[in-house]
PDB file of N, CA and C in Angstrom:
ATOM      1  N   UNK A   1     -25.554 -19.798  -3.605  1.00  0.00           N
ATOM      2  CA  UNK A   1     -24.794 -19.077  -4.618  1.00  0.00           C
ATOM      3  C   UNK A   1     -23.381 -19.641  -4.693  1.00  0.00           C
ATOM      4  N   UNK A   2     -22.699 -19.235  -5.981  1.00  0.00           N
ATOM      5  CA  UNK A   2     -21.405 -20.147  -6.187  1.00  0.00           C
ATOM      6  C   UNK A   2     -20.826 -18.882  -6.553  1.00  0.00           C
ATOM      7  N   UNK A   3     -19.568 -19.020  -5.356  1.00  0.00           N
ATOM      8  CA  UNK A   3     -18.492 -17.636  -5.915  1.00  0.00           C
ATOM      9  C   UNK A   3     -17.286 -18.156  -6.555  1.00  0.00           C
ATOM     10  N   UNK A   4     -16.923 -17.374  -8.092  1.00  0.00           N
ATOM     11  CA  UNK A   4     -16.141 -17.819  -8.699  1.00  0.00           C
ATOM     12  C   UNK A   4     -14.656 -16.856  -8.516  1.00  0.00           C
ATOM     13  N   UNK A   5     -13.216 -16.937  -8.526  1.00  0.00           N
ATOM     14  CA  UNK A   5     -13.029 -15.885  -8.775  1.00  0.00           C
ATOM     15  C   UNK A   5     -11.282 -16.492  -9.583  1.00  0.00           C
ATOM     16  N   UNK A   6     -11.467 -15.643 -10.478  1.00  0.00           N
ATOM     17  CA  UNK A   6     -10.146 -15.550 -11.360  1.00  0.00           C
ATOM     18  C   UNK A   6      -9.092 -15.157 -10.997  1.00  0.00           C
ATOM     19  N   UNK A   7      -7.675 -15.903 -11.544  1.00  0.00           N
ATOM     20  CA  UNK A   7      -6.681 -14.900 -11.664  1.00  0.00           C
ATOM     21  C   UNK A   7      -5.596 -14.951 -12.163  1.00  0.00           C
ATOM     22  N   UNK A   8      -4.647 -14.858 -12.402  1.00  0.00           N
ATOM     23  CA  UNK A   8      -3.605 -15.041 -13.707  1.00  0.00           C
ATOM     24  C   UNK A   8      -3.403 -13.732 -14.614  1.00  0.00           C
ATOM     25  N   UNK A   9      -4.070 -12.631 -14.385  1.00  0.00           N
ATOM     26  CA  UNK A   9      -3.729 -11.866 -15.622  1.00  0.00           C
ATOM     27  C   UNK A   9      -2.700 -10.513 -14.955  1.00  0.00           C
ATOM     28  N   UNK A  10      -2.361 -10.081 -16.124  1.00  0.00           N
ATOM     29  CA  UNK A  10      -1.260  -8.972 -15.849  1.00  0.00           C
ATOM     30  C   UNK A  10      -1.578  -8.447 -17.092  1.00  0.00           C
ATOM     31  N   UNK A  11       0.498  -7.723 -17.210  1.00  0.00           N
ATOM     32  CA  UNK A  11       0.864  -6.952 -18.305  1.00  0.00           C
ATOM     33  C   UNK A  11       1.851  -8.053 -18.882  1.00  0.00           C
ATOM     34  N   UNK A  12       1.677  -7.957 -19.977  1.00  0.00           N
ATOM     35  CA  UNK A  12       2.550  -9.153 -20.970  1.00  0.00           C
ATOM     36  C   UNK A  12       2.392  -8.237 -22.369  1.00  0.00           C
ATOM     37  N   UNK A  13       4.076  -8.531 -22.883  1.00  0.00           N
ATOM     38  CA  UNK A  13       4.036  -8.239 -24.232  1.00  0.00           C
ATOM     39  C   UNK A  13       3.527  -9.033 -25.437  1.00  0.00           C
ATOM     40  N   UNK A  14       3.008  -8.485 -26.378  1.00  0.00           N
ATOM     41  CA  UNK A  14       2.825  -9.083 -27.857  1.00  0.00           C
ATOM     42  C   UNK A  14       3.439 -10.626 -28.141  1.00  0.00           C
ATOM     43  N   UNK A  15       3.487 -11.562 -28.567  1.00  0.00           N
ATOM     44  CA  UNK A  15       3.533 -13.143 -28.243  1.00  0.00           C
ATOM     45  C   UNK A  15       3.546 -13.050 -27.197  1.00  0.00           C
ATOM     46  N   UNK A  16       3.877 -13.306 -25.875  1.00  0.00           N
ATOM     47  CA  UNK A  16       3.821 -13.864 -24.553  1.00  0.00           C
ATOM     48  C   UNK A  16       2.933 -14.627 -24.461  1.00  0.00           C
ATOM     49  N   UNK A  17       2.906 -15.369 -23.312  1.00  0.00           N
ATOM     50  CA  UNK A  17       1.677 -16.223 -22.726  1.00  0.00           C
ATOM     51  C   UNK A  17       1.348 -15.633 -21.583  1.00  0.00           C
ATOM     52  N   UNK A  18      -0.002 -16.273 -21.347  1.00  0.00           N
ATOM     53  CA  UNK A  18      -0.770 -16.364 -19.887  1.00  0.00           C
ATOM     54  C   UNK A  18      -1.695 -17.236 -19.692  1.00  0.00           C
ATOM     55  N   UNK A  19      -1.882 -17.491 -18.350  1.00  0.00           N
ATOM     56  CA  UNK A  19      -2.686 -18.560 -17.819  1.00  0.00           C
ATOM     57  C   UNK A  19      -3.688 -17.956 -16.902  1.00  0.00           C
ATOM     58  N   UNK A  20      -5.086 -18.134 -17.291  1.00  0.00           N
ATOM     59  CA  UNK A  20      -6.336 -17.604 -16.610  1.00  0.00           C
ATOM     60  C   UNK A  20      -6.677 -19.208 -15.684  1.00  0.00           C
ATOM     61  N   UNK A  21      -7.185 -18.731 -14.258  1.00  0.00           N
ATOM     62  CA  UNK A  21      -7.669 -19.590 -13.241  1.00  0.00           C
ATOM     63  C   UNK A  21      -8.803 -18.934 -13.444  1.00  0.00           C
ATOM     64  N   UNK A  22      -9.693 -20.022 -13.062  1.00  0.00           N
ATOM     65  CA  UNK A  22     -11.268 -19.926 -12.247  1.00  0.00           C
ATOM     66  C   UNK A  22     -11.339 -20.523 -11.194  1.00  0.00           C
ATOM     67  N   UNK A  23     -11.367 -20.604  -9.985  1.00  0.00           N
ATOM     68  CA  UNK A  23     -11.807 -20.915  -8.631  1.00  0.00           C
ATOM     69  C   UNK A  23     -12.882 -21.296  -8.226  1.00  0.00           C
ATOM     70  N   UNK A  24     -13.938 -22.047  -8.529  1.00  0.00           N
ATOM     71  CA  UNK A  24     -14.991 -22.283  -7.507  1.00  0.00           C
ATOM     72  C   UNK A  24     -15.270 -22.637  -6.084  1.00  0.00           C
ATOM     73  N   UNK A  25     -16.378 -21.910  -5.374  1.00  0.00           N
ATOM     74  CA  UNK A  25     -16.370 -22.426  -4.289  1.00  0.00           C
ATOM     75  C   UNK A  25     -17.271 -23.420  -3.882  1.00  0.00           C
ATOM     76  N   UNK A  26     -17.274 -24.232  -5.029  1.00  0.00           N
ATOM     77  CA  UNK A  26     -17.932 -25.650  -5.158  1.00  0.00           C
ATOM     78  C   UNK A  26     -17.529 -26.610  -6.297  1.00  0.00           C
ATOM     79  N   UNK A  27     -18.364 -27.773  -6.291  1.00  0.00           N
ATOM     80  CA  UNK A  27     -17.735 -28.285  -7.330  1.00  0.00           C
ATOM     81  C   UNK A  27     -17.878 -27.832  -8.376  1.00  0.00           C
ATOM     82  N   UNK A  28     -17.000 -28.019  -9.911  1.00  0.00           N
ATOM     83  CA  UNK A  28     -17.657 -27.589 -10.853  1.00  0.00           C
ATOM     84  C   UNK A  28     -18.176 -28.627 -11.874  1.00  0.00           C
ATOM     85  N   UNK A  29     -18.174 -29.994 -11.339  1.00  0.00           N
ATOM     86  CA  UNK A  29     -18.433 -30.891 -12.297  1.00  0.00           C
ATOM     87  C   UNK A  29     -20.190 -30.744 -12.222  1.00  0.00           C
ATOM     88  N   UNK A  30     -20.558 -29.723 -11.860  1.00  0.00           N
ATOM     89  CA  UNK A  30     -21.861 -29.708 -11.645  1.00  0.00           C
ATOM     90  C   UNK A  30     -22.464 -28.572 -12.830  1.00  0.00           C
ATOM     91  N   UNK A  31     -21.391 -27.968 -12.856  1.00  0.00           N
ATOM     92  CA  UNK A  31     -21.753 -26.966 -13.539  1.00  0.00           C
ATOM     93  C   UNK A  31     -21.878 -27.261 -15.256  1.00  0.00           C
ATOM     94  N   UNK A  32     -23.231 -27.163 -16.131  1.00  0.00           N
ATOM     95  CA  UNK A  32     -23.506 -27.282 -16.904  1.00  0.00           C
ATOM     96  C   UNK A  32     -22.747 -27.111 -17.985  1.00  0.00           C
ATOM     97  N   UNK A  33     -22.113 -25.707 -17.995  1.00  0.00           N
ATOM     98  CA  UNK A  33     -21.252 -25.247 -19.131  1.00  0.00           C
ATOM     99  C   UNK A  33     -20.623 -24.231 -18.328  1.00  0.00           C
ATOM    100  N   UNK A  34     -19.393 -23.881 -18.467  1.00  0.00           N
ATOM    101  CA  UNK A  34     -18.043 -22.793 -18.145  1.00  0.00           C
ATOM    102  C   UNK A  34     -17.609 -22.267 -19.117  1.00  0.00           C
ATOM    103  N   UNK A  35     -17.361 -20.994 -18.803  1.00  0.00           N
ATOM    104  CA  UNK A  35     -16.838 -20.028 -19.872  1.00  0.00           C
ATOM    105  C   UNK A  35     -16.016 -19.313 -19.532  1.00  0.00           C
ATOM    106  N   UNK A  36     -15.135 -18.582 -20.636  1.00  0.00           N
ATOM    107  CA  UNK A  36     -14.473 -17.417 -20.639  1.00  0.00           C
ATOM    108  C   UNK A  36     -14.767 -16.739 -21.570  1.00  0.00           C
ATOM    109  N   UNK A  37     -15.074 -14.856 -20.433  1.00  0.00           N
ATOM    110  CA  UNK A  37     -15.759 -14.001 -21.282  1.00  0.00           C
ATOM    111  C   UNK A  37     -14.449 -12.411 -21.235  1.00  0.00           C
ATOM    112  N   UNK A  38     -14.796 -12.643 -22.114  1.00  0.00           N
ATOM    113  CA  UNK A  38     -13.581 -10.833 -21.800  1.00  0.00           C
ATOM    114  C   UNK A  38     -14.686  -9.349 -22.246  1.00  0.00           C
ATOM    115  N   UNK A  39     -14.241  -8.599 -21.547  1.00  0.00           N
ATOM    116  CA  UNK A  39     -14.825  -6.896 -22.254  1.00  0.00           C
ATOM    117  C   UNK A  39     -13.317  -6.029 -22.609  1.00  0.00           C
ATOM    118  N   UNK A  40     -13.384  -5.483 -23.801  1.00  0.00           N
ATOM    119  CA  UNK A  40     -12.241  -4.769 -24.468  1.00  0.00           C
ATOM    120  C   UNK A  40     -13.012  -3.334 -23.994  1.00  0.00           C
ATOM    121  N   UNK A  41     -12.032  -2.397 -23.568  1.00  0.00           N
ATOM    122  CA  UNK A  41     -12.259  -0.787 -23.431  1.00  0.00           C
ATOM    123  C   UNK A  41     -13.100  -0.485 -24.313  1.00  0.00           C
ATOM    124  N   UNK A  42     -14.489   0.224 -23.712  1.00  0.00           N
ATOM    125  CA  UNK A  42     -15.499   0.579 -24.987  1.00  0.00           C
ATOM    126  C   UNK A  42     -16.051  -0.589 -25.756  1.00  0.00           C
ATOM    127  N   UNK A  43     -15.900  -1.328 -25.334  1.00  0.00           N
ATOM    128  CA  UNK A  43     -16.629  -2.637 -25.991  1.00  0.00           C
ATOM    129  C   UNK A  43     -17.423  -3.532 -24.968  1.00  0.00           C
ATOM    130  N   UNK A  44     -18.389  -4.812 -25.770  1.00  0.00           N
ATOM    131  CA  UNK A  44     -19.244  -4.926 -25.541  1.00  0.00           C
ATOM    132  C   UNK A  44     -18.641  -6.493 -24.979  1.00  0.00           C
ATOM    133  N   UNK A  45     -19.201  -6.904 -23.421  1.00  0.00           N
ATOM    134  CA  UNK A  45     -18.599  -8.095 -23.206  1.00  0.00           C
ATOM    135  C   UNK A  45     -18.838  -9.482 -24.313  1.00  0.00           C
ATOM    136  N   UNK A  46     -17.816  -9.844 -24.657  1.00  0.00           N
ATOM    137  CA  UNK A  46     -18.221 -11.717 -25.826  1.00  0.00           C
ATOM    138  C   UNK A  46     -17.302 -12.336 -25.121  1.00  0.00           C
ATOM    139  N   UNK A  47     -17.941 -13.476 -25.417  1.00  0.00           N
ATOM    140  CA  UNK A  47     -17.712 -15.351 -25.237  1.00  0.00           C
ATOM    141  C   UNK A  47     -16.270 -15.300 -26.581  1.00  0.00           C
ATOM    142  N   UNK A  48     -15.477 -15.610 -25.484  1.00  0.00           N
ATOM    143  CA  UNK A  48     -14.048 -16.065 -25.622  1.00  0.00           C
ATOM    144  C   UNK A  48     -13.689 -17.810 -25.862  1.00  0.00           C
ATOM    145  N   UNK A  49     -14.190 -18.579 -24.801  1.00  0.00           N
ATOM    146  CA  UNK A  49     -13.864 -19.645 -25.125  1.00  0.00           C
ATOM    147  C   UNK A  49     -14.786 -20.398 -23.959  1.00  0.00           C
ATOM    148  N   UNK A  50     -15.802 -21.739 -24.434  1.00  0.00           N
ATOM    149  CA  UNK A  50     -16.557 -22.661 -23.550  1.00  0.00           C
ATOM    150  C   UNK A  50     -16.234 -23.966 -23.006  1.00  0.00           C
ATOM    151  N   UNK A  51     -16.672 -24.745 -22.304  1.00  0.00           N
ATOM    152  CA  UNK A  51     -16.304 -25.675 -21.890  1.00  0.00           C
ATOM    153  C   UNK A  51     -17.453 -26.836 -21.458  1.00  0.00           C
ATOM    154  N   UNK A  52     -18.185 -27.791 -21.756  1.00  0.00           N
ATOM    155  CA  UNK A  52     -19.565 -27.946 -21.077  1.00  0.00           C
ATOM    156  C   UNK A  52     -19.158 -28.938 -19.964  1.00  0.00           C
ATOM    157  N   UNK A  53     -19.939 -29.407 -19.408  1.00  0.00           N
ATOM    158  CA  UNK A  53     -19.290 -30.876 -18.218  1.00  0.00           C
ATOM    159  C   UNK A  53     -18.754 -31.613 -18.909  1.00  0.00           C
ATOM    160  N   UNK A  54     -18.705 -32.502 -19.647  1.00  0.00           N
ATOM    161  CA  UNK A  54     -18.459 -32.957 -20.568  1.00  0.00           C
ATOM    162  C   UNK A  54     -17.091 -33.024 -20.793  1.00  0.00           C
ATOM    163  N   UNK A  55     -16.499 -31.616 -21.473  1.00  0.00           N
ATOM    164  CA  UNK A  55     -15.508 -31.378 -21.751  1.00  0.00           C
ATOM    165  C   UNK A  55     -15.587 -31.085 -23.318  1.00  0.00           C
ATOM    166  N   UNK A  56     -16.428 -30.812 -23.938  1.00  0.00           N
ATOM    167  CA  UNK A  56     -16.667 -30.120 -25.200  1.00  0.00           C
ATOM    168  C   UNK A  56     -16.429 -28.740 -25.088  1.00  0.00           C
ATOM    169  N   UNK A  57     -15.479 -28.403 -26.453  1.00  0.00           N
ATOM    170  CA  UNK A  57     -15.457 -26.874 -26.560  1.00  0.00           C
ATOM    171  C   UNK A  57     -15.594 -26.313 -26.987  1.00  0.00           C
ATOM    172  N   UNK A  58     -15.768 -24.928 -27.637  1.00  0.00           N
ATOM    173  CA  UNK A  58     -15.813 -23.969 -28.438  1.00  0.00           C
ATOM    174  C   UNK A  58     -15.042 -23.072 -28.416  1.00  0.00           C
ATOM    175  N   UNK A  59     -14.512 -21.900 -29.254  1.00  0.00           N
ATOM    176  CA  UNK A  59     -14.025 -20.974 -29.174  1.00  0.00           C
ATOM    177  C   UNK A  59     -14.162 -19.969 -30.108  1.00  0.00           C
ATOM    178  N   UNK A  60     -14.686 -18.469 -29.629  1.00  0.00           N
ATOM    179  CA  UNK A  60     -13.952 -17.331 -30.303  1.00  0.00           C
ATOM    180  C   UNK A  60     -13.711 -17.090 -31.394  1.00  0.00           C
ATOM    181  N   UNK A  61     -13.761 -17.225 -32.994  1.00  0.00           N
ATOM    182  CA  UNK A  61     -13.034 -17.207 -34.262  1.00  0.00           C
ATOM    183  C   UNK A  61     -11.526 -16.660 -33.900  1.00  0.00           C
ATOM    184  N   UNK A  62     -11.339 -15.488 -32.999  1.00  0.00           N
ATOM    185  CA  UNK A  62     -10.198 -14.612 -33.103  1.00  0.00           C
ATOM    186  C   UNK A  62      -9.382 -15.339 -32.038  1.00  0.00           C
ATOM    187  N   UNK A  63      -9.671 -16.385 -31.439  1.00  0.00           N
ATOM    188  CA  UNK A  63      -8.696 -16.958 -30.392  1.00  0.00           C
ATOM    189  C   UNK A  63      -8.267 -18.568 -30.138  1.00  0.00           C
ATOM    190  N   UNK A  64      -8.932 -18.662 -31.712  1.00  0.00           N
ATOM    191  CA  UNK A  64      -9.273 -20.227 -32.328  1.00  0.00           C
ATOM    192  C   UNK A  64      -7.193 -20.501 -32.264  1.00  0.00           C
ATOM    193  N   UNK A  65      -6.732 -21.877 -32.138  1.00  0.00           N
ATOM    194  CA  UNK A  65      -5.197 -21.579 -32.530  1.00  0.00           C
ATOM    195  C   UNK A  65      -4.224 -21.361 -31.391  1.00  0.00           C
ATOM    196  N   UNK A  66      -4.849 -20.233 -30.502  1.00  0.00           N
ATOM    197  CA  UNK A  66      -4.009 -19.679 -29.671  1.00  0.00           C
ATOM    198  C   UNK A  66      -4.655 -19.988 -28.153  1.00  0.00           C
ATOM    199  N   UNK A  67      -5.782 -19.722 -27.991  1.00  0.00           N
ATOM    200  CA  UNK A  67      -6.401 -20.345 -26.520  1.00  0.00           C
ATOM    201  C   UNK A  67      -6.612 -21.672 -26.339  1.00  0.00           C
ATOM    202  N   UNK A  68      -6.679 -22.442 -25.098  1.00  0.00           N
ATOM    203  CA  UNK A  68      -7.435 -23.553 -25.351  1.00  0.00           C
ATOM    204  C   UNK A  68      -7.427 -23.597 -23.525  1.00  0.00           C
ATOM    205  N   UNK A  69      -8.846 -23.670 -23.617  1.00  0.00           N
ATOM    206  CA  UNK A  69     -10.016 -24.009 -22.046  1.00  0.00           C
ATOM    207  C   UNK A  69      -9.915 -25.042 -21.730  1.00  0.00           C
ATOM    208  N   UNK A  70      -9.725 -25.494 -20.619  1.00  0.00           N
ATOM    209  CA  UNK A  70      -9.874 -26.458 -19.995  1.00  0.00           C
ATOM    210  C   UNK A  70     -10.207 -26.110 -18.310  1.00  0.00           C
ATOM    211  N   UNK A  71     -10.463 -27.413 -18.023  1.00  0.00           N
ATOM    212  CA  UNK A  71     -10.862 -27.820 -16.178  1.00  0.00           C
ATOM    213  C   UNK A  71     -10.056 -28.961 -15.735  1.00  0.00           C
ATOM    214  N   UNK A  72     -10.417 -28.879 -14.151  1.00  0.00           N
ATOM    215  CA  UNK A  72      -9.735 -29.674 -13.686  1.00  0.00           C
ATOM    216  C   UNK A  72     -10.625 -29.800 -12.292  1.00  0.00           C
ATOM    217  N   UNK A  73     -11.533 -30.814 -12.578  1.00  0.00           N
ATOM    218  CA  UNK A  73     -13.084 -30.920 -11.685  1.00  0.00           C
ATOM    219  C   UNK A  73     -12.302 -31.457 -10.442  1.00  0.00           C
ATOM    220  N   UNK A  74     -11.464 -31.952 -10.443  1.00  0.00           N
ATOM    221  CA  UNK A  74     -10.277 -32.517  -8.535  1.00  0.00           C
ATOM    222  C   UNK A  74     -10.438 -30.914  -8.096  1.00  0.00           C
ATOM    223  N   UNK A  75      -9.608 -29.899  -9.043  1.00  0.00           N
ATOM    224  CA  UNK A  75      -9.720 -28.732  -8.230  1.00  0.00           C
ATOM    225  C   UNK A  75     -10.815 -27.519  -7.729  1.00  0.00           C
ATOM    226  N   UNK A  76     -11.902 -27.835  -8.916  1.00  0.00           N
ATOM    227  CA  UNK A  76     -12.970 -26.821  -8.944  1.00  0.00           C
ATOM    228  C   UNK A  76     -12.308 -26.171  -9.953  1.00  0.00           C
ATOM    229  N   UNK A  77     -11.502 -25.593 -10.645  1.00  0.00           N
ATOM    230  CA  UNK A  77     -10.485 -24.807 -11.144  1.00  0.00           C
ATOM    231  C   UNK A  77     -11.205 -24.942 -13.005  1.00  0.00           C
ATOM    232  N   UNK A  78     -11.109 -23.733 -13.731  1.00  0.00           N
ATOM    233  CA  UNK A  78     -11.273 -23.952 -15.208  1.00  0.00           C
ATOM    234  C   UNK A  78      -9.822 -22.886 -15.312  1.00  0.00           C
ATOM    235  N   UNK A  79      -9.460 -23.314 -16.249  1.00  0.00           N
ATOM    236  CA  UNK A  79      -8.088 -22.618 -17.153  1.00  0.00           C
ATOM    237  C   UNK A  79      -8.719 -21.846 -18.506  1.00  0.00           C
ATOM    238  N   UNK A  80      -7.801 -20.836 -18.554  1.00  0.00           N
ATOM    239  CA  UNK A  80      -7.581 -20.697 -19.990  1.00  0.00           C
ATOM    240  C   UNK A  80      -5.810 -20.286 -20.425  1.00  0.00           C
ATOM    241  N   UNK A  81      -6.021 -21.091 -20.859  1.00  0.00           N
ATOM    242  CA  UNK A  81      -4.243 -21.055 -21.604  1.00  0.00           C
ATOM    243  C   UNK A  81      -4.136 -20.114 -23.006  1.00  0.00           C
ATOM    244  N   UNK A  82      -3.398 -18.949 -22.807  1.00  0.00           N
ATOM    245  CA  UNK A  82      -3.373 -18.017 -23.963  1.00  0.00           C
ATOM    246  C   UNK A  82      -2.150 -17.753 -24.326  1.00  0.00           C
ATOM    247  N   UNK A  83      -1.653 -18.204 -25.875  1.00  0.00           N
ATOM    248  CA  UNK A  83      -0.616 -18.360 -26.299  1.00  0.00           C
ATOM    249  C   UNK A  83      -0.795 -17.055 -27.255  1.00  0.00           C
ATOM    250  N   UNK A  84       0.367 -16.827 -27.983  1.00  0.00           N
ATOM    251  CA  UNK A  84       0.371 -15.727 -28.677  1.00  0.00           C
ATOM    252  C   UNK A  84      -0.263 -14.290 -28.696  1.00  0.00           C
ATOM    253  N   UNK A  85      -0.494 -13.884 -27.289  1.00  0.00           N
ATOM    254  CA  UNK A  85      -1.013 -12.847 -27.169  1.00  0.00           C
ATOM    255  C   UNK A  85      -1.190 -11.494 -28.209  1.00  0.00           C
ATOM    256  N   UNK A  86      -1.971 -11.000 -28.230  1.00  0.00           N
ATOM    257  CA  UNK A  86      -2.092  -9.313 -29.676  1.00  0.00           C
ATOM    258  C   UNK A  86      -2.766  -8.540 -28.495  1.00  0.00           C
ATOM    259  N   UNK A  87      -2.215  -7.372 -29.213  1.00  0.00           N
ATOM    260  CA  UNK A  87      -2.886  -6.361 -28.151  1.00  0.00           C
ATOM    261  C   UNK A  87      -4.459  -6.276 -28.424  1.00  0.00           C
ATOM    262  N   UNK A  88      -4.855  -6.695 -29.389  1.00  0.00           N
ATOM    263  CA  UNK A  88      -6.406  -6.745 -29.432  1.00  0.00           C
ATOM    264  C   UNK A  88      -7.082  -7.963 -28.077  1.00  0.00           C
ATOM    265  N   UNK A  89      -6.350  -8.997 -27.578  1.00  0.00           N
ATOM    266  CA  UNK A  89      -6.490  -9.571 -26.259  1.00  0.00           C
ATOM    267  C   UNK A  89      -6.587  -8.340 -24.883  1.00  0.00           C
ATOM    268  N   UNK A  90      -5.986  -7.308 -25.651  1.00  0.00           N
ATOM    269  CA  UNK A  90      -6.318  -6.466 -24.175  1.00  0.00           C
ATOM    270  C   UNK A  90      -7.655  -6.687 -23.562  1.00  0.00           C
ATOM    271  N   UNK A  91      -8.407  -6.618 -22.176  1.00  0.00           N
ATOM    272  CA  UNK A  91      -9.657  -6.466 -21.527  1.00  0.00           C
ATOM    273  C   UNK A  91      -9.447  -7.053 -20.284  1.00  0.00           C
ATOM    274  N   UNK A  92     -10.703  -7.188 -19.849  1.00  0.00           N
ATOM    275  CA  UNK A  92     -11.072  -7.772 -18.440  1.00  0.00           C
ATOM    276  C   UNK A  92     -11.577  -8.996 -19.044  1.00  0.00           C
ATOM    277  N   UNK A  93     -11.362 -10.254 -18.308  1.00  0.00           N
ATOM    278  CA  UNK A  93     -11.809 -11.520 -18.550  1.00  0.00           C
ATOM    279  C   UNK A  93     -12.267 -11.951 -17.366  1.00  0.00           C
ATOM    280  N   UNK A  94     -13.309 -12.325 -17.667  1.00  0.00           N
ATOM    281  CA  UNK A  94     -14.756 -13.114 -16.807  1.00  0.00           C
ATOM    282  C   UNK A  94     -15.071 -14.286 -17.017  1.00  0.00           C
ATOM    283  N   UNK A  95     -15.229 -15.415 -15.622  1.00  0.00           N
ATOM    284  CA  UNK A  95     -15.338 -16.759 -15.388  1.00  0.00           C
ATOM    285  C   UNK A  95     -16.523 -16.639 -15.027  1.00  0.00           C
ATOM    286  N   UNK A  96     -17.252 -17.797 -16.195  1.00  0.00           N
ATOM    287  CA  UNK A  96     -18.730 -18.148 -16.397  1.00  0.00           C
ATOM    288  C   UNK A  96     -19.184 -19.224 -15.915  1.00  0.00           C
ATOM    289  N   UNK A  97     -20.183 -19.343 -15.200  1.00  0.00           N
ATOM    290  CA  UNK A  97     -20.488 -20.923 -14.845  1.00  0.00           C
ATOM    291  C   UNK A  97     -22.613 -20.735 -15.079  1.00  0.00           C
ATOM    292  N   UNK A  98     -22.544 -21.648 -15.771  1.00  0.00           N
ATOM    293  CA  UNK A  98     -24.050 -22.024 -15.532  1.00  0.00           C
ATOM    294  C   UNK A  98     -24.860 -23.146 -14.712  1.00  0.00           C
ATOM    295  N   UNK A  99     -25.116 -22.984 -13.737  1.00  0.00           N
ATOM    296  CA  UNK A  99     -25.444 -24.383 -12.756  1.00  0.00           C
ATOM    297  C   UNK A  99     -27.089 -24.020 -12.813  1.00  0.00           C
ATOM    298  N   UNK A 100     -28.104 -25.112 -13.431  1.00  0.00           N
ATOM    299  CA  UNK A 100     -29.322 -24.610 -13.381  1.00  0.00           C
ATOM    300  C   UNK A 100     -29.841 -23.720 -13.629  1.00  0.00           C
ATOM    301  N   UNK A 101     -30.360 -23.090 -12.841  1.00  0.00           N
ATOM    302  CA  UNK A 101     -30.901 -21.538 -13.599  1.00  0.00           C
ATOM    303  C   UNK A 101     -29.840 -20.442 -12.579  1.00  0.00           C
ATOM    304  N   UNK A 102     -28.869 -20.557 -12.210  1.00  0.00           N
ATOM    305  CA  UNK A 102     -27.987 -19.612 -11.565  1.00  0.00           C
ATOM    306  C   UNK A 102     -26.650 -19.867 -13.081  1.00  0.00           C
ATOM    307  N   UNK A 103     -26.567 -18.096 -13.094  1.00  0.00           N
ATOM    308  CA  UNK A 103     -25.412 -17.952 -13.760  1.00  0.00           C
ATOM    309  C   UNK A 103     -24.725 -17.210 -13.307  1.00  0.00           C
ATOM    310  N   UNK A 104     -23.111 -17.539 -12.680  1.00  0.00           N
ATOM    311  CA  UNK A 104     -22.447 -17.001 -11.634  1.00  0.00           C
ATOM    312  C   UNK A 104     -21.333 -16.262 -12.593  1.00  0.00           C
ATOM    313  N   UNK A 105     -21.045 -15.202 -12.393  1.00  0.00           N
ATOM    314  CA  UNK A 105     -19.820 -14.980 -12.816  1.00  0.00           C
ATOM    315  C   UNK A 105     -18.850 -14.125 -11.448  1.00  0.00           C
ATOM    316  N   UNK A 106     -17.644 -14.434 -12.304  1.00  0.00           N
ATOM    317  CA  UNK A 106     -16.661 -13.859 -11.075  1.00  0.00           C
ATOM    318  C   UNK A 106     -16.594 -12.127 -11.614  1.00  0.00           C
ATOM    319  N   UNK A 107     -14.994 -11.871 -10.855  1.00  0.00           N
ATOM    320  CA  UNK A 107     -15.141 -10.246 -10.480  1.00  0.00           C
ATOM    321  C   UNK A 107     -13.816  -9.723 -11.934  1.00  0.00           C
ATOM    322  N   UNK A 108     -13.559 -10.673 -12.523  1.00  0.00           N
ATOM    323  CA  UNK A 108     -12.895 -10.610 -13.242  1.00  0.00           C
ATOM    324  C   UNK A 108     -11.302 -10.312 -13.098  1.00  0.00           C
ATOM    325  N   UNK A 109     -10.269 -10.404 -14.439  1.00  0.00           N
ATOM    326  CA  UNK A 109      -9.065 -10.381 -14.224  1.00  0.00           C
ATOM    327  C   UNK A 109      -8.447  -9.289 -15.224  1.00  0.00           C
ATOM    328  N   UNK A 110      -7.785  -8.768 -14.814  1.00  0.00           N
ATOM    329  CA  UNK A 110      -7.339  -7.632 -16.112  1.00  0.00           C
ATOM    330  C   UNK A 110      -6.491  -8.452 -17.147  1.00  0.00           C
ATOM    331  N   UNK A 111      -6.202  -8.155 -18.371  1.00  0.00           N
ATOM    332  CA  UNK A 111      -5.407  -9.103 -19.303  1.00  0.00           C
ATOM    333  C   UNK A 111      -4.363  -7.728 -20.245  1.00  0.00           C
ATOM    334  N   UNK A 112      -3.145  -7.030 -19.851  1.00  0.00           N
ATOM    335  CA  UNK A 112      -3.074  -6.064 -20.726  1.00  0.00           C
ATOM    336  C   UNK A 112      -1.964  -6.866 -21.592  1.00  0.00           C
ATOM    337  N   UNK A 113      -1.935  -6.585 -23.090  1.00  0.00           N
ATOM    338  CA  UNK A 113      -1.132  -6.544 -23.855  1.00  0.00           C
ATOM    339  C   UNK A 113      -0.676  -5.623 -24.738  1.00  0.00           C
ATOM    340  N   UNK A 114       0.902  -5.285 -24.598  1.00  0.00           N
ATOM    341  CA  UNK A 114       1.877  -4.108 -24.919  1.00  0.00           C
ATOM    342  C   UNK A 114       2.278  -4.674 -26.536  1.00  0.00           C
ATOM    343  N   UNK A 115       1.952  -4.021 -27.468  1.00  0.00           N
ATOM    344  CA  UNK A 115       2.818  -4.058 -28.441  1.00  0.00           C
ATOM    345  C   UNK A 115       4.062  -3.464 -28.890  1.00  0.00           C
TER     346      UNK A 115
END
């Protein structure tokens, strides 16, 4: 099993930034595809922003602009860099990894934003 675990998030106002870590406790150039997933209060967890080995990405419609995912396979480490924060970014954000048929996620990070 591969334990992931996040961290970077707080309380930040309306524009601010933040920087999401992922941690593996292995490599991650192994890992098929990486993600960032968030759940908003009363809502249903979605795919925020992807990453595959590769380094191909995707993102979000609502975070297109303002996020951008990346890794850094020296560290095990995936980022997410979040610029212009809205309080609709409020939630818990979750680090995704797919290695084979194991899909690991971490314990997540809180993300609040104050308008």
């Amino acid at each position: 099993q591969v334990q992931l675990v996040e961290s970077g998030g707080g309380l930040v106002q309306a524009g601010e930034r933040l920087r999401l870590s992922c941690t593996a406790s292995r490599s991650i150039f192994r890992f098929n595809s990486m993600a960032w997933y968030r759940q908003a209060p009363g809502k249903q967890r979605e795919l925020v922003a992807a990453i595959t080995s590769g380094g191909s990405t995707n993102y979000a419609d609502s975070v297109k602009g303002r996020f951008t995912i990346s890794k850094d396979d020296a560290k095990n480490t995936m980022y997410l860099q979040m610029n212009g924060l809205k309080s609709e970014d409020t939630g818990v954000y979750y680090c995704n990894g797919v290695w084979g048929d194991m899909n690991c996620w971490g314990q997540g990070t809180r993300v609040t934003v104050s308008s």
